[in-house]
PDB file of N, CA and C in Angstrom:
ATOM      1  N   UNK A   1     134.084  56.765  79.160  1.00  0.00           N
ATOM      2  CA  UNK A   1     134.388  57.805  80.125  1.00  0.00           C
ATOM      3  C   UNK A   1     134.263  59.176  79.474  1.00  0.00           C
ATOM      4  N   UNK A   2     134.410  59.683  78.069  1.00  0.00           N
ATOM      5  CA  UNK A   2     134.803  60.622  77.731  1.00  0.00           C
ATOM      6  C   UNK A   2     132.941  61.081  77.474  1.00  0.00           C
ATOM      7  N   UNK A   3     132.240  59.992  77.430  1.00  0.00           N
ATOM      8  CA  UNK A   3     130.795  60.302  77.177  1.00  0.00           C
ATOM      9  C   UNK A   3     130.120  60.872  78.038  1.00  0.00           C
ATOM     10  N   UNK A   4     130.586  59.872  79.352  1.00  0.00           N
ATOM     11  CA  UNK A   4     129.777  60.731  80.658  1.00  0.00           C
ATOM     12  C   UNK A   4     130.517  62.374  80.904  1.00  0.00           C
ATOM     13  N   UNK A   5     131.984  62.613  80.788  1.00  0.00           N
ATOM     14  CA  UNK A   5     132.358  63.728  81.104  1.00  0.00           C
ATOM     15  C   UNK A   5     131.228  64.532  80.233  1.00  0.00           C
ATOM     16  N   UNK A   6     131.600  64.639  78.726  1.00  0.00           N
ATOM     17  CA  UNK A   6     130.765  65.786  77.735  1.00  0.00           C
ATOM     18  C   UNK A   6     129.278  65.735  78.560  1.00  0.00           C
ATOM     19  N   UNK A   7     128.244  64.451  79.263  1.00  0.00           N
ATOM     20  CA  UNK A   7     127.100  64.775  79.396  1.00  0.00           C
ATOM     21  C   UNK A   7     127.333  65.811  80.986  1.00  0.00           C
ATOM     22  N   UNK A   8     128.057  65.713  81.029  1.00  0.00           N
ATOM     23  CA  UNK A   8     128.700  66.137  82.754  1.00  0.00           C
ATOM     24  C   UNK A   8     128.543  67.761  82.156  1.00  0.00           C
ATOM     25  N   UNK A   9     129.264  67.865  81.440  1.00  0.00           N
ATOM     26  CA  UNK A   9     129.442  69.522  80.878  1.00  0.00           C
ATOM     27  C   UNK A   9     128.410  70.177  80.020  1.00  0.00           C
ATOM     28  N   UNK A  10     127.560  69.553  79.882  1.00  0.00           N
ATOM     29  CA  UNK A  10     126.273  70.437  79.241  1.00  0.00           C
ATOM     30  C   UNK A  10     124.839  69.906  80.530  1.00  0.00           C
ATOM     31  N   UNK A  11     124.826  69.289  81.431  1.00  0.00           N
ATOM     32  CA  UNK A  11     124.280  69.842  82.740  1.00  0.00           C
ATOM     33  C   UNK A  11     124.571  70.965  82.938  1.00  0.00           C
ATOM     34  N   UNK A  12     123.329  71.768  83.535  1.00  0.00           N
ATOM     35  CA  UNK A  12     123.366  73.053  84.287  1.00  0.00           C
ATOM     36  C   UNK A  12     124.605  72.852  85.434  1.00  0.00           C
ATOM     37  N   UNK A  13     125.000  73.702  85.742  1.00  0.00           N
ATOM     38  CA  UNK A  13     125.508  73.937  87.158  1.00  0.00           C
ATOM     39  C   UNK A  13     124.748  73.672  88.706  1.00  0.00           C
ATOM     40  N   UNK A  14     123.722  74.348  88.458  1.00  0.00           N
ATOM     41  CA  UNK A  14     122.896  74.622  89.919  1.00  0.00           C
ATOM     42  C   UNK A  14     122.413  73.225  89.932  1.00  0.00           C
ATOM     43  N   UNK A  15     122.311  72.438  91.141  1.00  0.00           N
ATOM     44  CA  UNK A  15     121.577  71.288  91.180  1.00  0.00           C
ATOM     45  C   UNK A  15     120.203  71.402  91.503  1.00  0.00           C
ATOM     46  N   UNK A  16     119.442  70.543  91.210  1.00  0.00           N
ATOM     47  CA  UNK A  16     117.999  71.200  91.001  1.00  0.00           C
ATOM     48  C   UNK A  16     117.315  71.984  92.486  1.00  0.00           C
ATOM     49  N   UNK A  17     117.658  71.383  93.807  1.00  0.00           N
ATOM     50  CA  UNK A  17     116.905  72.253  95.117  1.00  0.00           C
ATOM     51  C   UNK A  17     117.105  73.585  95.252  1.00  0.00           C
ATOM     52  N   UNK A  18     118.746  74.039  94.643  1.00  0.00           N
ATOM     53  CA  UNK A  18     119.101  75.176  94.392  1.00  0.00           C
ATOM     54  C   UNK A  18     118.786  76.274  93.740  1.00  0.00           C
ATOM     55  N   UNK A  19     118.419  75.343  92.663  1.00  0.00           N
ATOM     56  CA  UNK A  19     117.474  76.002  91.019  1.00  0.00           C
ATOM     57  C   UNK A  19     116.328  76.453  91.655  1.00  0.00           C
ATOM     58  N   UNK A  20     115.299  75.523  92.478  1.00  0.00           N
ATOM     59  CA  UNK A  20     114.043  75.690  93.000  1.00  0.00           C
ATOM     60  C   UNK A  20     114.134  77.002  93.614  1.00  0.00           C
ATOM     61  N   UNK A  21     115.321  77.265  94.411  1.00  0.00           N
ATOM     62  CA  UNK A  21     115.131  78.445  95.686  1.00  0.00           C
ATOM     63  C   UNK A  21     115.753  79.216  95.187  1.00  0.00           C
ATOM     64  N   UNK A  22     116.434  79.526  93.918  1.00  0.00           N
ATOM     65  CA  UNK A  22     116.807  80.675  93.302  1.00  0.00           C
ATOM     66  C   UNK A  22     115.588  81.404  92.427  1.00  0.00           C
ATOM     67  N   UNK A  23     114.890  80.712  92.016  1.00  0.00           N
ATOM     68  CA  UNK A  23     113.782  80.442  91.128  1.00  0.00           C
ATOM     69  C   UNK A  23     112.687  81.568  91.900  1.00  0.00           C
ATOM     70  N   UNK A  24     112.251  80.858  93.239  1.00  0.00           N
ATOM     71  CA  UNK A  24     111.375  81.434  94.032  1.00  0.00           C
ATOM     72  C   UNK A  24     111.845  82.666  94.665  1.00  0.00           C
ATOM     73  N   UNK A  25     112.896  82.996  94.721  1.00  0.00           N
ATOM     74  CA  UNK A  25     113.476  83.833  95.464  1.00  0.00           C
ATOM     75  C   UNK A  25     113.358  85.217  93.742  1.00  0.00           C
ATOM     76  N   UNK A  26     113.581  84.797  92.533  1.00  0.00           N
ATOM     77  CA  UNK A  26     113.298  85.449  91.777  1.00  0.00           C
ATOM     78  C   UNK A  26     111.796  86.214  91.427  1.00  0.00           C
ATOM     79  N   UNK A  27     111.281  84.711  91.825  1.00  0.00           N
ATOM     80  CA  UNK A  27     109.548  85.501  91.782  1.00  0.00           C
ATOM     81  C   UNK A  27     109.698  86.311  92.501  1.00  0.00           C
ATOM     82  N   UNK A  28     109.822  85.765  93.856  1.00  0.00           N
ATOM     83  CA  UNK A  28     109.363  86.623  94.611  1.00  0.00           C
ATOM     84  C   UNK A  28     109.753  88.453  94.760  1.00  0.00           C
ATOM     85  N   UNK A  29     110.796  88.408  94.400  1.00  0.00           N
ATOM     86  CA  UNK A  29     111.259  89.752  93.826  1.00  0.00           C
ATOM     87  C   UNK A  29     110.258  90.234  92.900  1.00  0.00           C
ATOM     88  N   UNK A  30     109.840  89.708  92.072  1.00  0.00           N
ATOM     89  CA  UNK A  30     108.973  90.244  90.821  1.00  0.00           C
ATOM     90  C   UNK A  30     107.903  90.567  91.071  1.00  0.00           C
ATOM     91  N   UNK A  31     107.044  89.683  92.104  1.00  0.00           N
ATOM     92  CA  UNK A  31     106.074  90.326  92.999  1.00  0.00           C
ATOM     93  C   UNK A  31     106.084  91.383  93.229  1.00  0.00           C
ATOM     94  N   UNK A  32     107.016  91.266  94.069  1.00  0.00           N
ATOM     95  CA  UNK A  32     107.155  92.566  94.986  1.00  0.00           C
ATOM     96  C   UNK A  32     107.169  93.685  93.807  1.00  0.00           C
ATOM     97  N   UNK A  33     107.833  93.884  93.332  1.00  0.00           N
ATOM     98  CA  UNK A  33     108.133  94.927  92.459  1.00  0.00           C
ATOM     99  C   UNK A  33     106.702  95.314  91.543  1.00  0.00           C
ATOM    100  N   UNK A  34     106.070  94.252  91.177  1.00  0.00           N
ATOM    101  CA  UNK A  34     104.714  94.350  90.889  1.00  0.00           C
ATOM    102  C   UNK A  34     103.623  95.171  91.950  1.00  0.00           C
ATOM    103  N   UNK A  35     103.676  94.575  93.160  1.00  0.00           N
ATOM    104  CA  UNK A  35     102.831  94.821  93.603  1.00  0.00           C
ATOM    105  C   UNK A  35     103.195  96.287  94.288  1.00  0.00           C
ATOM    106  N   UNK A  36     104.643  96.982  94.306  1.00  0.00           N
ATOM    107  CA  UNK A  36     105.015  98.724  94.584  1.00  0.00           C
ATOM    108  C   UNK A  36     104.722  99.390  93.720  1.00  0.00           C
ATOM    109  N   UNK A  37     104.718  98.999  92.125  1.00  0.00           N
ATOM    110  CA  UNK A  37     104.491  99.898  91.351  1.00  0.00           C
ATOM    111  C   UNK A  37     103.081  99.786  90.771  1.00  0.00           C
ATOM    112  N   UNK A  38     101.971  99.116  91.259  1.00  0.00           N
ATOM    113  CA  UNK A  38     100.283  99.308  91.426  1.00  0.00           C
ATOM    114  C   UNK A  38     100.607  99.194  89.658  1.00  0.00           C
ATOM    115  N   UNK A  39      99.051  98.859  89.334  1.00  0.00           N
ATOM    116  CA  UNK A  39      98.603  98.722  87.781  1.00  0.00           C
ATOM    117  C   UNK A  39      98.786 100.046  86.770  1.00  0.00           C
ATOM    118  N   UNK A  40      98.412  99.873  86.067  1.00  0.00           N
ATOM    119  CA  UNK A  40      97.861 100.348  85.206  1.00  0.00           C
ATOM    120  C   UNK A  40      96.002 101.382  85.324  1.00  0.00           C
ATOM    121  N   UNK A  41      95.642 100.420  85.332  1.00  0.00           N
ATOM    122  CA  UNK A  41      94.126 100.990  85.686  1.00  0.00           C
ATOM    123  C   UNK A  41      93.804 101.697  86.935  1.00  0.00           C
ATOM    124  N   UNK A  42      94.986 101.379  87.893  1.00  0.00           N
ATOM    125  CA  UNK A  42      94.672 102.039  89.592  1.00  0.00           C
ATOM    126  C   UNK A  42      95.472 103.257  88.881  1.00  0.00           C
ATOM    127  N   UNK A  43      96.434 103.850  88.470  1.00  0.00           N
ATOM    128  CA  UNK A  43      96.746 105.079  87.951  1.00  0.00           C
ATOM    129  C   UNK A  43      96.102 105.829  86.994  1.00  0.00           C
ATOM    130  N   UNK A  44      95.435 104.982  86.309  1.00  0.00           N
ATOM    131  CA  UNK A  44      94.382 105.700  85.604  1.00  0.00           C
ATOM    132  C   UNK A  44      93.674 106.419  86.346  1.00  0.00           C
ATOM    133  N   UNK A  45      92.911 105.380  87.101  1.00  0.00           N
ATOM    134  CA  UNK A  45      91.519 105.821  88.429  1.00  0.00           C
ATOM    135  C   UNK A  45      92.188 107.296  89.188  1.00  0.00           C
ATOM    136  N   UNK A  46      93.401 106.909  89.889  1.00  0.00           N
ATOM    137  CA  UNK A  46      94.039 108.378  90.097  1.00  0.00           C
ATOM    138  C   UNK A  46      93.724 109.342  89.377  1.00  0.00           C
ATOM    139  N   UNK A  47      93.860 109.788  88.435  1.00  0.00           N
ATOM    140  CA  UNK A  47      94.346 110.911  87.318  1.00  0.00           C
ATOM    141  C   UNK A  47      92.712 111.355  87.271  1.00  0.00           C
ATOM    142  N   UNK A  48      91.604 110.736  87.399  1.00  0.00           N
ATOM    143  CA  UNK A  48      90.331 111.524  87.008  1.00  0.00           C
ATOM    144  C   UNK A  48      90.065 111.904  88.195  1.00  0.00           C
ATOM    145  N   UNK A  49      89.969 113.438  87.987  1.00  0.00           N
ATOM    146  CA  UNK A  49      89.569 114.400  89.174  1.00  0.00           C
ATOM    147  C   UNK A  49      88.450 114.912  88.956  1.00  0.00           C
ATOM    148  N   UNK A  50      87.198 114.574  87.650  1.00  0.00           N
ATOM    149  CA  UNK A  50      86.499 115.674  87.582  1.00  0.00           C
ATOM    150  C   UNK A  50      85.442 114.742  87.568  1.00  0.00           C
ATOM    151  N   UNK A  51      84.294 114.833  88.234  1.00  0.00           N
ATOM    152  CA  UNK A  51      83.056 113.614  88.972  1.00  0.00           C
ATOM    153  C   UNK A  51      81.724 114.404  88.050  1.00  0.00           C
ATOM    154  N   UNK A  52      81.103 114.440  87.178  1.00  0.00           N
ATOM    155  CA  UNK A  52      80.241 114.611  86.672  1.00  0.00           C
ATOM    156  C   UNK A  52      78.858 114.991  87.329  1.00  0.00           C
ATOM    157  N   UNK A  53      78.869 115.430  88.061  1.00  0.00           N
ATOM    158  CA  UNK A  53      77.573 115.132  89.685  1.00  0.00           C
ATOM    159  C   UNK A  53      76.079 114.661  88.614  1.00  0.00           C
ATOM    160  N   UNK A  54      75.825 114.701  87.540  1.00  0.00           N
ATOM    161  CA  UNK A  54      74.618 113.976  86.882  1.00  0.00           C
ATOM    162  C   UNK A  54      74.724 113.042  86.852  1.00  0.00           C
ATOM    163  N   UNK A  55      75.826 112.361  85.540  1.00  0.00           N
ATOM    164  CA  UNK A  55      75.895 111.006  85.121  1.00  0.00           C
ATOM    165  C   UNK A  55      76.706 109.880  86.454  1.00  0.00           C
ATOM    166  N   UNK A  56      77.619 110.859  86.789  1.00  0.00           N
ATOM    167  CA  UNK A  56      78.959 110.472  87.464  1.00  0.00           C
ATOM    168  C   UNK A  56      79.523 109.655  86.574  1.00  0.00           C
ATOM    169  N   UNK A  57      80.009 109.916  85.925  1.00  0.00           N
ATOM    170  CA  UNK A  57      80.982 109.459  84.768  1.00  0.00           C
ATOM    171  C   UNK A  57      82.322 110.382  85.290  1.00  0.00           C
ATOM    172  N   UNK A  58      83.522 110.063  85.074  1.00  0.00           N
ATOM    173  CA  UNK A  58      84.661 110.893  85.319  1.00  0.00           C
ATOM    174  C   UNK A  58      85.854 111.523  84.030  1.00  0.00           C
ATOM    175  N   UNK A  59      86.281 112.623  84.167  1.00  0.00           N
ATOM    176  CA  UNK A  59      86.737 113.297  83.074  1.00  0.00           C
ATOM    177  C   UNK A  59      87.932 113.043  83.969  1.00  0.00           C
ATOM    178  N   UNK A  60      89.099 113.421  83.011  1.00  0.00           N
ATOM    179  CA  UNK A  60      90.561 113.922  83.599  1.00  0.00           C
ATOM    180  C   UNK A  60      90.922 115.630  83.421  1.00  0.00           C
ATOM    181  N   UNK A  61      90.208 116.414  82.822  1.00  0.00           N
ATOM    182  CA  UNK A  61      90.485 117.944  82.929  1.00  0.00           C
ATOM    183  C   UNK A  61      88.698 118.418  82.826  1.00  0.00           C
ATOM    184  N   UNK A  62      89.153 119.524  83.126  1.00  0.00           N
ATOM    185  CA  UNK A  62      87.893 120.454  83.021  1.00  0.00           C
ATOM    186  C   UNK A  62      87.338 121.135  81.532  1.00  0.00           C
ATOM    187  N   UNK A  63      88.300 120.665  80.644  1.00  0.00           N
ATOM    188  CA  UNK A  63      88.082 120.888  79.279  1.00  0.00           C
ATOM    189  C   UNK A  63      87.389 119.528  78.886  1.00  0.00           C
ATOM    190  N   UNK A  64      87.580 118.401  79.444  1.00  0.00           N
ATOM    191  CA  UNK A  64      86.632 117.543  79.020  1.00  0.00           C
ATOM    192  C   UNK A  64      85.653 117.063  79.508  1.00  0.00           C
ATOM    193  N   UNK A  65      85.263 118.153  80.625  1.00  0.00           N
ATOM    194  CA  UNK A  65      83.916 118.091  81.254  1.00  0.00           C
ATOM    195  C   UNK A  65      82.891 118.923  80.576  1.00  0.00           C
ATOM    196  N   UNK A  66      83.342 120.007  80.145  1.00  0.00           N
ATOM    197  CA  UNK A  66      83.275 121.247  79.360  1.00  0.00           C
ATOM    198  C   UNK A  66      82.607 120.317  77.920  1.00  0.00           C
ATOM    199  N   UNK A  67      82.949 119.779  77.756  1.00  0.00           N
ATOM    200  CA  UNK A  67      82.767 118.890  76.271  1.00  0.00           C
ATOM    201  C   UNK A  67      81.494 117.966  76.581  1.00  0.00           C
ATOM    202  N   UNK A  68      82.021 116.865  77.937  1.00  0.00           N
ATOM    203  CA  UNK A  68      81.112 116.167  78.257  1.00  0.00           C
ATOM    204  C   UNK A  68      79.457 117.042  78.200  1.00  0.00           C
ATOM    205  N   UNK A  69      79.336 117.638  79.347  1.00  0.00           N
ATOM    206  CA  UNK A  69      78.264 118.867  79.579  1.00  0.00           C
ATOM    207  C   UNK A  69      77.667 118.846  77.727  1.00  0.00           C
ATOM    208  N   UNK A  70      78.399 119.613  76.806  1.00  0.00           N
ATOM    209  CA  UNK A  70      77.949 119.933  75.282  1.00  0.00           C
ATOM    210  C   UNK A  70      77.311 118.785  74.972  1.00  0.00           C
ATOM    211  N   UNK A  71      78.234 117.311  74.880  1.00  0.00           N
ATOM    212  CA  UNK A  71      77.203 116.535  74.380  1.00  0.00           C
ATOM    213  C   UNK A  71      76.248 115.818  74.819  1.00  0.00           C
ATOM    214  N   UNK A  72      76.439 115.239  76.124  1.00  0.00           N
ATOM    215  CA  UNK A  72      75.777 114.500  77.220  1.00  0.00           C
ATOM    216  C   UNK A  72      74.340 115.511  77.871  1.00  0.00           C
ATOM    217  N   UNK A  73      74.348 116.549  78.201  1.00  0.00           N
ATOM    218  CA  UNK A  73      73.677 117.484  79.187  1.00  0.00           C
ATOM    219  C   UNK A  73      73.636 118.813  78.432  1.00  0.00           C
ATOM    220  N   UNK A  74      72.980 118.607  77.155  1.00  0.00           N
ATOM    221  CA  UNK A  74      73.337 120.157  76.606  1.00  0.00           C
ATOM    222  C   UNK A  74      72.160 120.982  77.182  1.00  0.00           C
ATOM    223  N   UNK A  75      71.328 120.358  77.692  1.00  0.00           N
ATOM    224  CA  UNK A  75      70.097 121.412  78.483  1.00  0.00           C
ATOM    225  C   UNK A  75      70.694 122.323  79.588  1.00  0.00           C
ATOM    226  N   UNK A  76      71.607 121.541  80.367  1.00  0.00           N
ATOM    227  CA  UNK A  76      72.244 121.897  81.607  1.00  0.00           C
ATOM    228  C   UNK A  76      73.405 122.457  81.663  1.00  0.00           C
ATOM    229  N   UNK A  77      73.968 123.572  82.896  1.00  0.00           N
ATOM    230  CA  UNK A  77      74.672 124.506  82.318  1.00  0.00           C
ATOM    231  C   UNK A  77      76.332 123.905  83.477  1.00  0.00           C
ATOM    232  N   UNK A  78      77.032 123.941  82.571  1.00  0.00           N
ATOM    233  CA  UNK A  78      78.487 123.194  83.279  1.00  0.00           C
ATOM    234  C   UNK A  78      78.818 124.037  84.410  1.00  0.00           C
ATOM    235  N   UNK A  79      78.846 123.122  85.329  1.00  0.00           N
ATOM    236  CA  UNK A  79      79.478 123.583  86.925  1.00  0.00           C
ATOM    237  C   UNK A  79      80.546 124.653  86.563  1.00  0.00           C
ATOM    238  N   UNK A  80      80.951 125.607  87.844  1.00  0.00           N
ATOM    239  CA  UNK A  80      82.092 126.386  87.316  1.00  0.00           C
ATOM    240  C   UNK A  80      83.659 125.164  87.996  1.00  0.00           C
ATOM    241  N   UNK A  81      85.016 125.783  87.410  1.00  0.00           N
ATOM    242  CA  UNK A  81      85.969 124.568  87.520  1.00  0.00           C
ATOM    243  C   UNK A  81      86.145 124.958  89.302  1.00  0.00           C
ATOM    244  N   UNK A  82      85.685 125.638  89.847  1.00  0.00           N
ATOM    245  CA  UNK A  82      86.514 125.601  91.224  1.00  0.00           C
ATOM    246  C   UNK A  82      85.509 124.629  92.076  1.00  0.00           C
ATOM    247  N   UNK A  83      84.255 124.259  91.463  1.00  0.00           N
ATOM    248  CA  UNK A  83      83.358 123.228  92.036  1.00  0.00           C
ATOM    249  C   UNK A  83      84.280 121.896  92.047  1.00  0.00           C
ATOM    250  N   UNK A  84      85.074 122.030  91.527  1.00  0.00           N
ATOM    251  CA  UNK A  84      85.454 120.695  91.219  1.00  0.00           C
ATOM    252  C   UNK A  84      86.680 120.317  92.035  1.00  0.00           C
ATOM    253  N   UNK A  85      87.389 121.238  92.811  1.00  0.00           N
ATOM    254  CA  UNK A  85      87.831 121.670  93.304  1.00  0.00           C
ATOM    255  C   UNK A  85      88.994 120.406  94.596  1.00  0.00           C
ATOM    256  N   UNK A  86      87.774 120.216  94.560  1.00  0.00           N
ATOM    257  CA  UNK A  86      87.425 119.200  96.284  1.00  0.00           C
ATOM    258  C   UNK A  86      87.059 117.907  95.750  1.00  0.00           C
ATOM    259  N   UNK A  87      86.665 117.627  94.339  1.00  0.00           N
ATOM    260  CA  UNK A  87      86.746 115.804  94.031  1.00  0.00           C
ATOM    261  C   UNK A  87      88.363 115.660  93.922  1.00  0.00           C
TER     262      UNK A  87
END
């Protein structure tokens, strides 16, 4: 008797259908929360505002379009920043 009690007391609590729907009910939270706060790479994609109109390659400031232009397009003369305005 004293064997089955001790195996009695190191069982979990939750019986397993319970476990299942606490379980899922956890994902599913985690989802969610995943899927409000969007990636990584979709906030990246946000943040570049500056569209290259040659290559179309994308910068995140106008100082590194400014750069791009020097090494990429040094024949060609860099848009002014208010062109950019409206990407």
């Amino acid at each position: 008797a004293a064997a089955a009690a001790a195996a009695a007391a190191r069982r979990p609590y939750m019986v397993r259908g319970h476990a299942k729907e606490v379980a899922q009910q956890k994902n599913a939270a985690k989802q969610a929360a995943l899927k409000k706060s969007g990636t990584q790479k979709g906030a990246a994609e946000k943040k570049l505002n500056f569209l290259c109109p040659l290559c179309k390659s994308t910068m995140v400031n106008y100082i590194q379009m400014k750069q791009h232009y020097d090494s990429k397009h040094p024949k060609e003369r860099v848009p002014e920043e208010s062109s950019f305005a409206a990407s």
